[in-house]
Protein backbone atom coordinates (compact mmCIF):
# COMPACT_ATOMS: atom_id res chain seq x y z
CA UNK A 1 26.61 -19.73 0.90
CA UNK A 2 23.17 -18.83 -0.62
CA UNK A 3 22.90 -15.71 -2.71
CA UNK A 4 20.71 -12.77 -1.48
CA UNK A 5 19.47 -9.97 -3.94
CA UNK A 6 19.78 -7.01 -3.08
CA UNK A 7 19.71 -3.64 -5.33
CA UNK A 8 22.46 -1.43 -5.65
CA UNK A 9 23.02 2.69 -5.83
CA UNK A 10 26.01 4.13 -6.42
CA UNK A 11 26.35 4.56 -2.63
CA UNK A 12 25.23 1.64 -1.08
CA UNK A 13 24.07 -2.27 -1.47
CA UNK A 14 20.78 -3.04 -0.32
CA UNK A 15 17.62 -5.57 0.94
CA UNK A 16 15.13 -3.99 2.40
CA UNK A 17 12.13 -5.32 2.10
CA UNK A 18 8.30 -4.44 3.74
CA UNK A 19 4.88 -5.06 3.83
CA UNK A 20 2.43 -2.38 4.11
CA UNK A 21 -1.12 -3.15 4.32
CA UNK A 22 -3.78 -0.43 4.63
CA UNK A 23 -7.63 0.15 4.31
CA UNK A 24 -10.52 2.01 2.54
CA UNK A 25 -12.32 4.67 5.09
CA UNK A 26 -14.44 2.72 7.25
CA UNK A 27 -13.09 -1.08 5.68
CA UNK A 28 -15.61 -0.49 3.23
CA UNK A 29 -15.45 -3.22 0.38
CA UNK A 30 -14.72 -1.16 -2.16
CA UNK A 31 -11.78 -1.78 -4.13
CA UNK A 32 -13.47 -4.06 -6.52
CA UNK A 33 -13.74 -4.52 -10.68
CA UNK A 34 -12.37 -1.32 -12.71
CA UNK A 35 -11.63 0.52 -9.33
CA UNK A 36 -9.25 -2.25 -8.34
CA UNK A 37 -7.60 -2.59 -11.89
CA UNK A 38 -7.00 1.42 -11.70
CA UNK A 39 -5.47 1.47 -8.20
CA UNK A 40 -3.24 -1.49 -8.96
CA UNK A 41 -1.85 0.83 -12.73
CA UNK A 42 -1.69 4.32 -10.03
CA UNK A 43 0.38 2.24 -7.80
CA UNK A 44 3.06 0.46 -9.81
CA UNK A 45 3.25 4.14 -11.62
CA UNK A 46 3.64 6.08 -7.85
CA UNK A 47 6.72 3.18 -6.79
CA UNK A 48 7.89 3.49 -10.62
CA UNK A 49 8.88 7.39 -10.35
CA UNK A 50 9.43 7.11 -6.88
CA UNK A 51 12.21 4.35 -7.96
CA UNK A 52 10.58 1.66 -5.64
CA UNK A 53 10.07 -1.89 -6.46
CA UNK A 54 7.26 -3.44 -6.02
CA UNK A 55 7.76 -7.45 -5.48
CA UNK A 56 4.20 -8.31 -5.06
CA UNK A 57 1.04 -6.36 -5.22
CA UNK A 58 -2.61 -7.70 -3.22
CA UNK A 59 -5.81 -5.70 -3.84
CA UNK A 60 -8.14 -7.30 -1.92
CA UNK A 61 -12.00 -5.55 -1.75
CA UNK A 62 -11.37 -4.11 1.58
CA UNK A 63 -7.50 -3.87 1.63
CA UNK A 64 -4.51 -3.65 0.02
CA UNK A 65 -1.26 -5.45 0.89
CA UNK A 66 2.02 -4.40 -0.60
CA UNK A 67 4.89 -6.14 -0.68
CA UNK A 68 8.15 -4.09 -1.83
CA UNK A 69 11.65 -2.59 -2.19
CA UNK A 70 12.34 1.07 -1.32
CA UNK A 71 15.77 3.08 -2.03
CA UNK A 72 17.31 3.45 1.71
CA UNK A 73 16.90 7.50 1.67
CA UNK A 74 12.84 7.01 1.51
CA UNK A 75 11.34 7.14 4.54
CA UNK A 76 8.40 4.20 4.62
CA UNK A 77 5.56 6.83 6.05
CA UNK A 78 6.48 9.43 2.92
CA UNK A 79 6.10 6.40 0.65
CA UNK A 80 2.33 4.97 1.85
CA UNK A 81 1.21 8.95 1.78
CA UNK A 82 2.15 9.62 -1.60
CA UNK A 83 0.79 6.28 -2.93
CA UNK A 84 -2.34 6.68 -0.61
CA UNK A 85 -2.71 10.82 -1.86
CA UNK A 86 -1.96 10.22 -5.15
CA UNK A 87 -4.27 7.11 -5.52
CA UNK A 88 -7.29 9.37 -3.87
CA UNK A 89 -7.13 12.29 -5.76
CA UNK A 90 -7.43 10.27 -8.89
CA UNK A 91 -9.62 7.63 -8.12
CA UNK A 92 -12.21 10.11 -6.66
CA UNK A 93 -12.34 11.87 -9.85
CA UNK A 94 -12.34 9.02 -11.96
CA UNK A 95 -15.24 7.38 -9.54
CA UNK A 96 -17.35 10.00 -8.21
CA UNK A 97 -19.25 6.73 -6.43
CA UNK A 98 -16.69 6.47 -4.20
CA UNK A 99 -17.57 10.48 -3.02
CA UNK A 100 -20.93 9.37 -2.08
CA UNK A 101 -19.91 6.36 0.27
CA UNK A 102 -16.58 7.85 1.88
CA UNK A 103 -15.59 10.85 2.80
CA UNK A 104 -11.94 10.14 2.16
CA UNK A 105 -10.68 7.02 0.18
CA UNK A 106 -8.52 5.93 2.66
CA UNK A 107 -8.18 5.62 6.51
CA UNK A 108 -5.35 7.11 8.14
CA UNK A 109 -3.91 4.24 9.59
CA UNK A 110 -1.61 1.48 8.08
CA UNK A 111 0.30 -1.79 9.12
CA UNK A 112 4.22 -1.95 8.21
CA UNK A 113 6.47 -4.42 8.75
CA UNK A 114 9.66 -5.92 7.81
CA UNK A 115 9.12 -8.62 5.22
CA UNK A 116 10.99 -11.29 7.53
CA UNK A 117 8.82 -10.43 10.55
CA UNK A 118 5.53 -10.27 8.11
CA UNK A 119 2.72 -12.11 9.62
CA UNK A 120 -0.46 -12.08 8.24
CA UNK A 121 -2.54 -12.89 10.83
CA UNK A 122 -0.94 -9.80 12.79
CA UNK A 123 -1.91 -7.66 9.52
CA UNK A 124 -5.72 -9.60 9.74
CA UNK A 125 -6.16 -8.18 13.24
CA UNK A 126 -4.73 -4.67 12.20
CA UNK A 127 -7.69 -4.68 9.56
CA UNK A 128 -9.99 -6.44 12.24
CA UNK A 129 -8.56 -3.18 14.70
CA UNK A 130 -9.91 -0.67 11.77
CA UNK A 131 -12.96 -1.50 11.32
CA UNK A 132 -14.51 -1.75 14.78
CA UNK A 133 -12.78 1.48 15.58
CA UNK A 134 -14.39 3.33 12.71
CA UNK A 135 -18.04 2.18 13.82
């Protein structure tokens, strides 16, 4: 029998594991140099206090893929808005460029699914989905 890791509370064993994948207003290649650096540091601390672990972390210049762990009681759609709110606030402050070319940092919309059912060409065509419906 193969071992599985899974994390442990004092109420429960678990594996759950997801990819999320969302996009800057408009799929906008943005994310790039110092403002990719400091989204990557606000997102490991957002899943740090919000006791989720992250297994693998993509910032691509128009996207960001996450790959990670949550405690059972979080809800995934609480999870992407305080990591999508949090990253925002401060990156809009910290780059008022990013004022002057989008009116919001990120899009509404993002792409979850259950690591074993992850499929990137499905999460391609979610991207693909964004950015012609945002012209």
């Amino acid at each position: 029998m193969a071992y599985v890791r899974r994390c442990v509370s004092p109420y429960a064993s678990y594996d759950l594991n997801y990819a999320i994948v969302w996009a800057p207003y408009y799929k906008r290649p943005v994310l790039l140099g110092e403002v990719a650096t400091r989204l990557n540091e606000i997102i490991v601390t957002v899943c740090k206090d919000l006791n989720v672990k992250i297994n693998k972390l993509d910032i691509q210049d128009d996207r960001v893929i996450l790959f990670l762990t949550p405690p059972p009681s979080m809800p995934i759609h609480h999870l992407v808005i305080r990591i999508k709110y949090a990253s925002s606030k401060t990156m809009r402050q910290e780059f008022p460029a990013l004022k002057k070319r989008l009116p919001t940092l990120w899009n509404r919309a993002y792409y979850c699914a259950t690591l074993g059912e992850f499929d990137e060409v499905k999460a391609n065509e979610f991207c693909l989905q964004q950015k012609k419906q945002y012209r």
